[in-house]
Protein backbone atom coordinates (compact mmCIF):
# COMPACT_ATOMS: atom_id res chain seq x y z
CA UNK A 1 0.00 0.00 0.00
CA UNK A 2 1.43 3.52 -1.21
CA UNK A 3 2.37 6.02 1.80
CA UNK A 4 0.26 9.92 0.90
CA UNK A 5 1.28 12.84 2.61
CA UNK A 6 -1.93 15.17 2.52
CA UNK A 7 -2.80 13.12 -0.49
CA UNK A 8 0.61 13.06 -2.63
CA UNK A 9 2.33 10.30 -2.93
CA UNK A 10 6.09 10.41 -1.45
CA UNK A 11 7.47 9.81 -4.58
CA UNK A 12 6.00 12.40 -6.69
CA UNK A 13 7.16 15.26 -3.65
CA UNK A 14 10.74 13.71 -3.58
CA UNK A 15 10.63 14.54 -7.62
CA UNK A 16 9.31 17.94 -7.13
CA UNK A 17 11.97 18.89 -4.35
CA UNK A 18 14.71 17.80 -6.77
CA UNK A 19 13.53 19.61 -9.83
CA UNK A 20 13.28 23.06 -7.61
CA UNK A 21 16.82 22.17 -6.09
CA UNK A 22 18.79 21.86 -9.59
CA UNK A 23 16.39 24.92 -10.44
CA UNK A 24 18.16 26.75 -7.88
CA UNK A 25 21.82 26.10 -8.14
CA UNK A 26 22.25 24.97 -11.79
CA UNK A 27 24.48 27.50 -13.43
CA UNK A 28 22.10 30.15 -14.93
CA UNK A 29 22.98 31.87 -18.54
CA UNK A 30 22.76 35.62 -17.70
CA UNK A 31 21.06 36.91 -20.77
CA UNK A 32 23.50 39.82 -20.97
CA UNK A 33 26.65 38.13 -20.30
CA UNK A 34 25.25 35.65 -22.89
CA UNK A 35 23.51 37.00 -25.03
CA UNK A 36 21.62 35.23 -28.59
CA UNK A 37 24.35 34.85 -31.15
CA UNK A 38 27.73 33.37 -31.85
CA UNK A 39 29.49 37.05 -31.58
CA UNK A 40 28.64 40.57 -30.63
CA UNK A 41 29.32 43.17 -33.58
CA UNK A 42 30.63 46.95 -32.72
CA UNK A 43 28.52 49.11 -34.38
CA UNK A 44 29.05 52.89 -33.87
CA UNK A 45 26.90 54.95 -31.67
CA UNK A 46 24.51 57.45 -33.12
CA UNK A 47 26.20 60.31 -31.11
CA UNK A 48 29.65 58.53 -32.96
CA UNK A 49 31.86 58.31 -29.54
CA UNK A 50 30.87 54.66 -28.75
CA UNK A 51 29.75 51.34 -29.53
CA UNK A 52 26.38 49.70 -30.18
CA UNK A 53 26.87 45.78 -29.62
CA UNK A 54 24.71 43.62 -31.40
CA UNK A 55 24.88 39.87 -30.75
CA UNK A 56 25.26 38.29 -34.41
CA UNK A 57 24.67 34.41 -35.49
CA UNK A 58 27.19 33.47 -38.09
CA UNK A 59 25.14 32.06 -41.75
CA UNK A 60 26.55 29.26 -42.05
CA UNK A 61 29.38 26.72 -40.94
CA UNK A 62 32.26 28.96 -42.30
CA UNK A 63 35.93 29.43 -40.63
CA UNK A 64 38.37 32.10 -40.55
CA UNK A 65 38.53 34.19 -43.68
CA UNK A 66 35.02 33.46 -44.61
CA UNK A 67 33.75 34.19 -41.28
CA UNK A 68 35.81 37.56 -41.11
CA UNK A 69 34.03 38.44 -44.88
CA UNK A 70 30.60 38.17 -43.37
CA UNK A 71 31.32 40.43 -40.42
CA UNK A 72 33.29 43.09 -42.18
CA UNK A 73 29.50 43.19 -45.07
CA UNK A 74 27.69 43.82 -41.71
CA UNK A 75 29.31 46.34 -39.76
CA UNK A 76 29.16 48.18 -43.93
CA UNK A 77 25.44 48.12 -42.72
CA UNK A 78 23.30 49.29 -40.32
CA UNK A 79 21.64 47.07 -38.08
CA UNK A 80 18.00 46.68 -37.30
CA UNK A 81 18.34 48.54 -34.38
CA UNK A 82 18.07 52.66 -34.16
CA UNK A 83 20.57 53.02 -31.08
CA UNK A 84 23.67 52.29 -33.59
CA UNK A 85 25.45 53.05 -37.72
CA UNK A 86 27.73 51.28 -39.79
CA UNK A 87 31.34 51.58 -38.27
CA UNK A 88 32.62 51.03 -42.48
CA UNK A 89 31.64 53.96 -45.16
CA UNK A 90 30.30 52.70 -47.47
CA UNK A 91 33.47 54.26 -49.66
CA UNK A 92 35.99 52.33 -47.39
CA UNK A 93 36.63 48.81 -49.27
CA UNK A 94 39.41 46.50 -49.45
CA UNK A 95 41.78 45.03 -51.43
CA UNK A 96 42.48 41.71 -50.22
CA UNK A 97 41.79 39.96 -46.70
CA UNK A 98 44.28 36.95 -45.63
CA UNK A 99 45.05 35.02 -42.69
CA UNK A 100 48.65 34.63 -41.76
CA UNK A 101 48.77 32.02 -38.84
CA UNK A 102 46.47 33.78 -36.25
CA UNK A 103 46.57 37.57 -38.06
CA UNK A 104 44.22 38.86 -40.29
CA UNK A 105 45.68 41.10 -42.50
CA UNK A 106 43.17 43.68 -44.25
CA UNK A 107 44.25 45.10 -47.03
CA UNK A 108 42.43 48.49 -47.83
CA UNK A 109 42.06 50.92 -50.51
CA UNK A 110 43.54 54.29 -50.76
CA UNK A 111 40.54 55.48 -49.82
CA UNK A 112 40.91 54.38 -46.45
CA UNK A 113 43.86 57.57 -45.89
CA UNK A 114 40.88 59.94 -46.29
CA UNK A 115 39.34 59.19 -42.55
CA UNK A 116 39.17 61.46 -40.45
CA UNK A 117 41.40 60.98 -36.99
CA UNK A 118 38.64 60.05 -34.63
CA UNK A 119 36.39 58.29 -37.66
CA UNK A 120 39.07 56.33 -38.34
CA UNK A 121 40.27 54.93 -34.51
CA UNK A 122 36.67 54.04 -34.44
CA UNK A 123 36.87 52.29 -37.34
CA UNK A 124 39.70 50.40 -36.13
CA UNK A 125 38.93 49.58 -32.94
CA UNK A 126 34.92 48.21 -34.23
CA UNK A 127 37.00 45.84 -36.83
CA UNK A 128 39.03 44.74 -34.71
CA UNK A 129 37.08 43.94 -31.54
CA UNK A 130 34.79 42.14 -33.35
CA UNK A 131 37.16 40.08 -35.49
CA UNK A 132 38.71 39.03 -32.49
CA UNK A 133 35.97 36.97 -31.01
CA UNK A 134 36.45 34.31 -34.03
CA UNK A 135 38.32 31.39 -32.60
CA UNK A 136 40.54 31.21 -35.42
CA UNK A 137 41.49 35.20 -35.25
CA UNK A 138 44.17 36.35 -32.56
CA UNK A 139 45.22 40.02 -33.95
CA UNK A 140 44.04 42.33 -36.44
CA UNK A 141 46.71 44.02 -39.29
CA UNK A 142 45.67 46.97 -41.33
CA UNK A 143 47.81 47.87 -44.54
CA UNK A 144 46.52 50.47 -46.80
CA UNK A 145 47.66 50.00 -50.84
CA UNK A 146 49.94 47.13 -49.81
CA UNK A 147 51.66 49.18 -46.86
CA UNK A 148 51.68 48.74 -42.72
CA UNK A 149 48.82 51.55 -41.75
CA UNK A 150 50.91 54.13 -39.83
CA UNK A 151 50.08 56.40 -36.57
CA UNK A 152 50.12 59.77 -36.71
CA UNK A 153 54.09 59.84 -35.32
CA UNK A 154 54.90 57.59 -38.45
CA UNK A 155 55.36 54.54 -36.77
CA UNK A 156 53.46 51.15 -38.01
CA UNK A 157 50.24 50.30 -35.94
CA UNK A 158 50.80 46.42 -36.15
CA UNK A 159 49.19 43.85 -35.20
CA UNK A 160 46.03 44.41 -32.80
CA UNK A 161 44.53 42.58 -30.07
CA UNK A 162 41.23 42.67 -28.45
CA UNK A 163 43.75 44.78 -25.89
CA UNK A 164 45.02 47.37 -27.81
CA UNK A 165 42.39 49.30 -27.25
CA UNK A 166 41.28 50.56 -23.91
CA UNK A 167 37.51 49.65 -23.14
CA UNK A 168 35.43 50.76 -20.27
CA UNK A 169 31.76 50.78 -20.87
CA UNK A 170 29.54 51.28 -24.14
CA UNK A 171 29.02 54.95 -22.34
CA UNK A 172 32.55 55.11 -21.36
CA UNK A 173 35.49 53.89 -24.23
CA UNK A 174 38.90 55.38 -25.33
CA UNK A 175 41.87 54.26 -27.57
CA UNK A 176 45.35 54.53 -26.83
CA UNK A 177 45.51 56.93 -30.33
CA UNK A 178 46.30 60.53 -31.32
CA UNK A 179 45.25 62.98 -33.50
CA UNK A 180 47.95 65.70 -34.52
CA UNK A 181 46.31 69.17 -34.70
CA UNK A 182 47.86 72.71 -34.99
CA UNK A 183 48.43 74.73 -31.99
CA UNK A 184 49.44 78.40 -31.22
CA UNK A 185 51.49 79.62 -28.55
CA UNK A 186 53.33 82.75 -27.32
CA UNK A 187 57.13 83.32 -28.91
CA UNK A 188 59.25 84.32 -26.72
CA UNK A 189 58.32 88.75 -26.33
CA UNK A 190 54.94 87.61 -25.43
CA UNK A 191 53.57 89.61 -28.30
CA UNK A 192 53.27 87.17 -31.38
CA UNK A 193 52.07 83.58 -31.60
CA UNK A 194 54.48 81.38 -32.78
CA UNK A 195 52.81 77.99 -34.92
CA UNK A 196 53.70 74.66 -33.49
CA UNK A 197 51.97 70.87 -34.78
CA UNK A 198 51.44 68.36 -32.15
CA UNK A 199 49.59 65.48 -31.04
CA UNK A 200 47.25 65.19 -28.72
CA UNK A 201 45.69 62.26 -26.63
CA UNK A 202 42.23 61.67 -27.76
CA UNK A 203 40.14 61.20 -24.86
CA UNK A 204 36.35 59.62 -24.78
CA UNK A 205 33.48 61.54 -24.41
CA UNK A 206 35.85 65.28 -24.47
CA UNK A 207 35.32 67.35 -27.45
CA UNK A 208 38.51 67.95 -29.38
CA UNK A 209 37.92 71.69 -28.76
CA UNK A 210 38.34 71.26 -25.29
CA UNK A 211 41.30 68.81 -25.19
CA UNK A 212 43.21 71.41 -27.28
CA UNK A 213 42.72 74.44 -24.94
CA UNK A 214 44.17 71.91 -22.35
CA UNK A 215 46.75 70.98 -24.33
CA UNK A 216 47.74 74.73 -24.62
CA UNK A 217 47.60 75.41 -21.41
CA UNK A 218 49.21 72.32 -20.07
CA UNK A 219 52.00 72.50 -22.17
CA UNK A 220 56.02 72.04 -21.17
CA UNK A 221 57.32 72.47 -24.30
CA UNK A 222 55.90 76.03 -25.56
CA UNK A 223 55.77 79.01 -24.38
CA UNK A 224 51.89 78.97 -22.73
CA UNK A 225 50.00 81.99 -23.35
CA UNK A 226 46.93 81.48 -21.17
CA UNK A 227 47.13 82.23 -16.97
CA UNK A 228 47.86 79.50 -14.79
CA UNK A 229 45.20 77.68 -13.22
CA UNK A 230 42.97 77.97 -15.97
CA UNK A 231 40.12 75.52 -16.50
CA UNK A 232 38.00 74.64 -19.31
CA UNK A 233 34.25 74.30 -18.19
CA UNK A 234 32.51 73.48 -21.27
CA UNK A 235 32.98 73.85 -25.21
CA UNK A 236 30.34 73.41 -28.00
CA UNK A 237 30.36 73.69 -31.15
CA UNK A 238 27.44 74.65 -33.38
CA UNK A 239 27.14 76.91 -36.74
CA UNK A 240 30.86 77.16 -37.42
CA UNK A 241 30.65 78.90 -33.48
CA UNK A 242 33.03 77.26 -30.82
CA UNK A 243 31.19 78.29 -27.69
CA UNK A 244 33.98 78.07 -24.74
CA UNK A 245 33.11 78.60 -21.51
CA UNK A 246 36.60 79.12 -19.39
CA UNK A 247 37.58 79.95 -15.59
CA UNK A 248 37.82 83.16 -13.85
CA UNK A 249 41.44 82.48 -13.77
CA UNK A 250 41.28 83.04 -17.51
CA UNK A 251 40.93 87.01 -16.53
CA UNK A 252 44.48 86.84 -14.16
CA UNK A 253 46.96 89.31 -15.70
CA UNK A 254 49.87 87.47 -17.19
CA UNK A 255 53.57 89.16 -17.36
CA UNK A 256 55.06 89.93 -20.32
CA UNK A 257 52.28 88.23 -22.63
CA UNK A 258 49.80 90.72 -24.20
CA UNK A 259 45.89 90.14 -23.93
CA UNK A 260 46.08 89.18 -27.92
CA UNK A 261 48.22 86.35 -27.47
CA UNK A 262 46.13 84.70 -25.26
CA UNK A 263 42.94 85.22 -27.01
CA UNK A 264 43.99 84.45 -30.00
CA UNK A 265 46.31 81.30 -29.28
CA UNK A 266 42.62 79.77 -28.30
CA UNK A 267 41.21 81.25 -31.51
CA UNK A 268 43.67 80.26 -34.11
CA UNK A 269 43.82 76.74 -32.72
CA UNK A 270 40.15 75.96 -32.87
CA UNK A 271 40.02 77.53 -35.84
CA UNK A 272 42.58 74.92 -37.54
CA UNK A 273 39.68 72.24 -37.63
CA UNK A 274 36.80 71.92 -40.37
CA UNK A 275 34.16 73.46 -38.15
CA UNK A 276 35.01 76.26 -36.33
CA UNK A 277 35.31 79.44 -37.84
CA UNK A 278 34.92 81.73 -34.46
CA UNK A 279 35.04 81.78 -31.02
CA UNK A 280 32.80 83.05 -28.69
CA UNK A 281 33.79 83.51 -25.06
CA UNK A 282 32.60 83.15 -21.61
CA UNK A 283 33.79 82.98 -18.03
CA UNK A 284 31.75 80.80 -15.50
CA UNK A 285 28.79 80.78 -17.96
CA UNK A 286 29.24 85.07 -17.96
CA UNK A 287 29.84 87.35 -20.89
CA UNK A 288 33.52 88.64 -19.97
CA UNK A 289 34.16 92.27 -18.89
CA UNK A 290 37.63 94.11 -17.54
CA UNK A 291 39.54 92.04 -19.92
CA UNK A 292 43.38 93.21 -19.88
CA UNK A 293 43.31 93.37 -23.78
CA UNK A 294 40.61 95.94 -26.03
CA UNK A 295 38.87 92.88 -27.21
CA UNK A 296 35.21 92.62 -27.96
CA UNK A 297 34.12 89.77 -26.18
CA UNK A 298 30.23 90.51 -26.76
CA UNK A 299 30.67 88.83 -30.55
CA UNK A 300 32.15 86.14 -31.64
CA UNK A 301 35.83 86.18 -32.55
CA UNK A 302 37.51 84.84 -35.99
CA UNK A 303 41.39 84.48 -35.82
CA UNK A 304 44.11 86.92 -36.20
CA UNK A 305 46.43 86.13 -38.84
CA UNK A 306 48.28 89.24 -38.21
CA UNK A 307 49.73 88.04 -34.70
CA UNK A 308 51.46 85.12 -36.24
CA UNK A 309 55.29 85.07 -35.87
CA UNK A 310 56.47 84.78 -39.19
C-alpha cells in the first residue's frame, strides 16, 4: 500500500523537491553576459563616440577568412536597431583579406587615408574587436595600398589585439591613439604667436575643442600663453561657433604676454579644424568684462592672422 502525505504520494514530492533544487543552483545563462548569437558586432553609436553591440549568429558553418568576410558586409550596414550606424563607409573597401597564422591582415584601398582621426580609430577599434571573437582570429593588421597603416608619429600600428584598445563601458570607451592638430602659442616677447603641430591624446566623451585648450595650457614644451590655473568648463560647437566657456582664472593678468596672445592662441587653434570658424567667449557661464586686452568679447571672434610670428 502507497504512503500519501496530505494526499501526494512520497514519490511524486521527492521529484518535485529535486527539480526546484537543480532549479536553484544549476548555473544560470545571464542573458547579458550571454547574449543570442555566436558574436557581438561593434557598431558605432549614433552620437559617434561609442559602440552599439549587437549579438550576431554566423550564416553558415564557415571558418576564418570566410567568417571575417561576413562580419566586415555587416558592420558596412546598419543594423536593425536605431541606437547604432555602420562603423565602415560605405566608400571604405578593401583590397584583399588573408590570414597569416592567427593575423588577419586587411588590405584596404587608398581610400581608407581619407578618414578622419577620430572616424578612423573608431573604425579600427569596431574591426578589430569584433574580429577578435572568431576562434581562429588572434590580432588584427591593417595595410593600406599594400603598406603597414601608420600612426600619426609615423610609426606602423601592427598587429592588434582585443587589448590594444582601452575599453570601459559602451558609455565610457577610449583608444590609446592621437590625433595631430595645430596649436598656437606665445614666442618668446609675449607679443606674437608662434605655430607649433602636435599630437594630442584623444580622450572619450571630451570634445577635441576642449582637449586642445588643455593641451595649450598644459603644455612644457611652448611658451603657454593662457594664466595658470585655468580651466576649461565646457565647449560646444554649433554653426561654425566654438562656444567656450573658461575659468575666472582666464581674466588673471599674465607678465610679459599681451591680452592678444592669449585670445587668439585659443582662436587660431580651434580655428585649424573643419568646423570652427569663431570663437565666442565666456567665463563661469558670464559674458567677460575688464579684460586686460581691447577685445570685444560681446561677438564672436575669428582668428588673427596678423599676430602670427612669421
Amino acid at each position: 500500500m502507497k504512503k500519501y502525505v496530505f494526499g501526494i504520494p512520497v514519490l511524486i514530492i521527492m521529484t518535485m523537491v529535486l527539480v526546484i533544487l537543480i532549479s536553484i543552483f544549476s548555473p544560470r545563462r545571464d542573458k547579458k553576459e550571454q547574449p543570442e548569437g555566436d558574436i557581438l558586432l561593434y557598431y558605432i553609436s549614433t552620437d559617434g563616440y561609442s559602440f552599439h553591440k549587437v549579438p550576431y549568429q554566423f550564416t553558415g558553418n564557415s571558418q576564418g577568412i570566410e567568417k571575417a568576410k561576413e562580419i566586415l558586409f555587416r558592420l558596412k550596414n546598419a543594423p536593425e536597431t536605431l541606437e547604432g550606424q555602420p562603423s565602415i563607409p560605405q566608400d571604405i573597401v578593401w583590397s584583399d583579406i588573408y590570414l597569416e597564422n592567427s593575423n588577419l591582415i586587411i588590405d584596404f584601398t587608398t581610400e581608407y587615408s581619407n578618414l578622419d582621426s577620430i572616424k578612423e580609430i573608431f573604425l579600427r577599434a569596431s574591426i578589430v574587436r569584433t574580429l577578435t571573437q572568431i576562434e581562429e582570429i588572434q590580432t588584427v593588421e591593417f595595410k593600406v595600398s599594400g603598406t603597414p597603416l601608420m600612426t600619426l608619429s609615423s610609426q606602423p600600428v601592427g598587429m592588434m589585439s582585443k587589448d590594444y584598445f582601452i575599453d570601459g563601458t559602451e558609455e565610457n570607451w577610449g583608444v590609446n591613439q592621437e590625433e595631430k592638430t595645430i596649436l598656437y602659442f606665445a614666442d618668446d616677447t609675449g607679443t606674437k604667436l608662434i605655430k607649433k603641430e602636435v599630437a594630442i591624446q584623444v580622450v572619450n566623451n571630451v570634445p577635441m575643442e576642449q582637449l586642445i585648450i588643455e593641451s595649450i595650457i598644459s603644455t612644457d614644451e611652448f611658451h603657454s600663453p593662457l594664466p595658470a590655473g585655468t580651466t576649461v568648463l565646457k565647449t560646444v560647437t554649433k554653426d561654425l561657433i566654438c562656444y567656450v566657456d573658461l575659468s575666472k582664472e582666464f581674466l588673471d593678468p599674465l607678465e610679459n604676454i599681451s591680452g592678444e596672445v592669449t585670445v587668439y592662441a585659443i582662436v587660431n587653434s580651434l580655428a585649424e579644424r573643419a568646423g570652427v570658424s569663431k570663437v565666442q567667449f565666456t567665463v563661469n557661464g558670464k559674458p567677460i568684462s575688464g579684460f586686460r586686452a581691447n577685445i570685444d568679447f560681446s561677438q564672436p571672434i575669428e582668428r588673427n592672422l596678423d599676430l602670427i610670428k612669421q
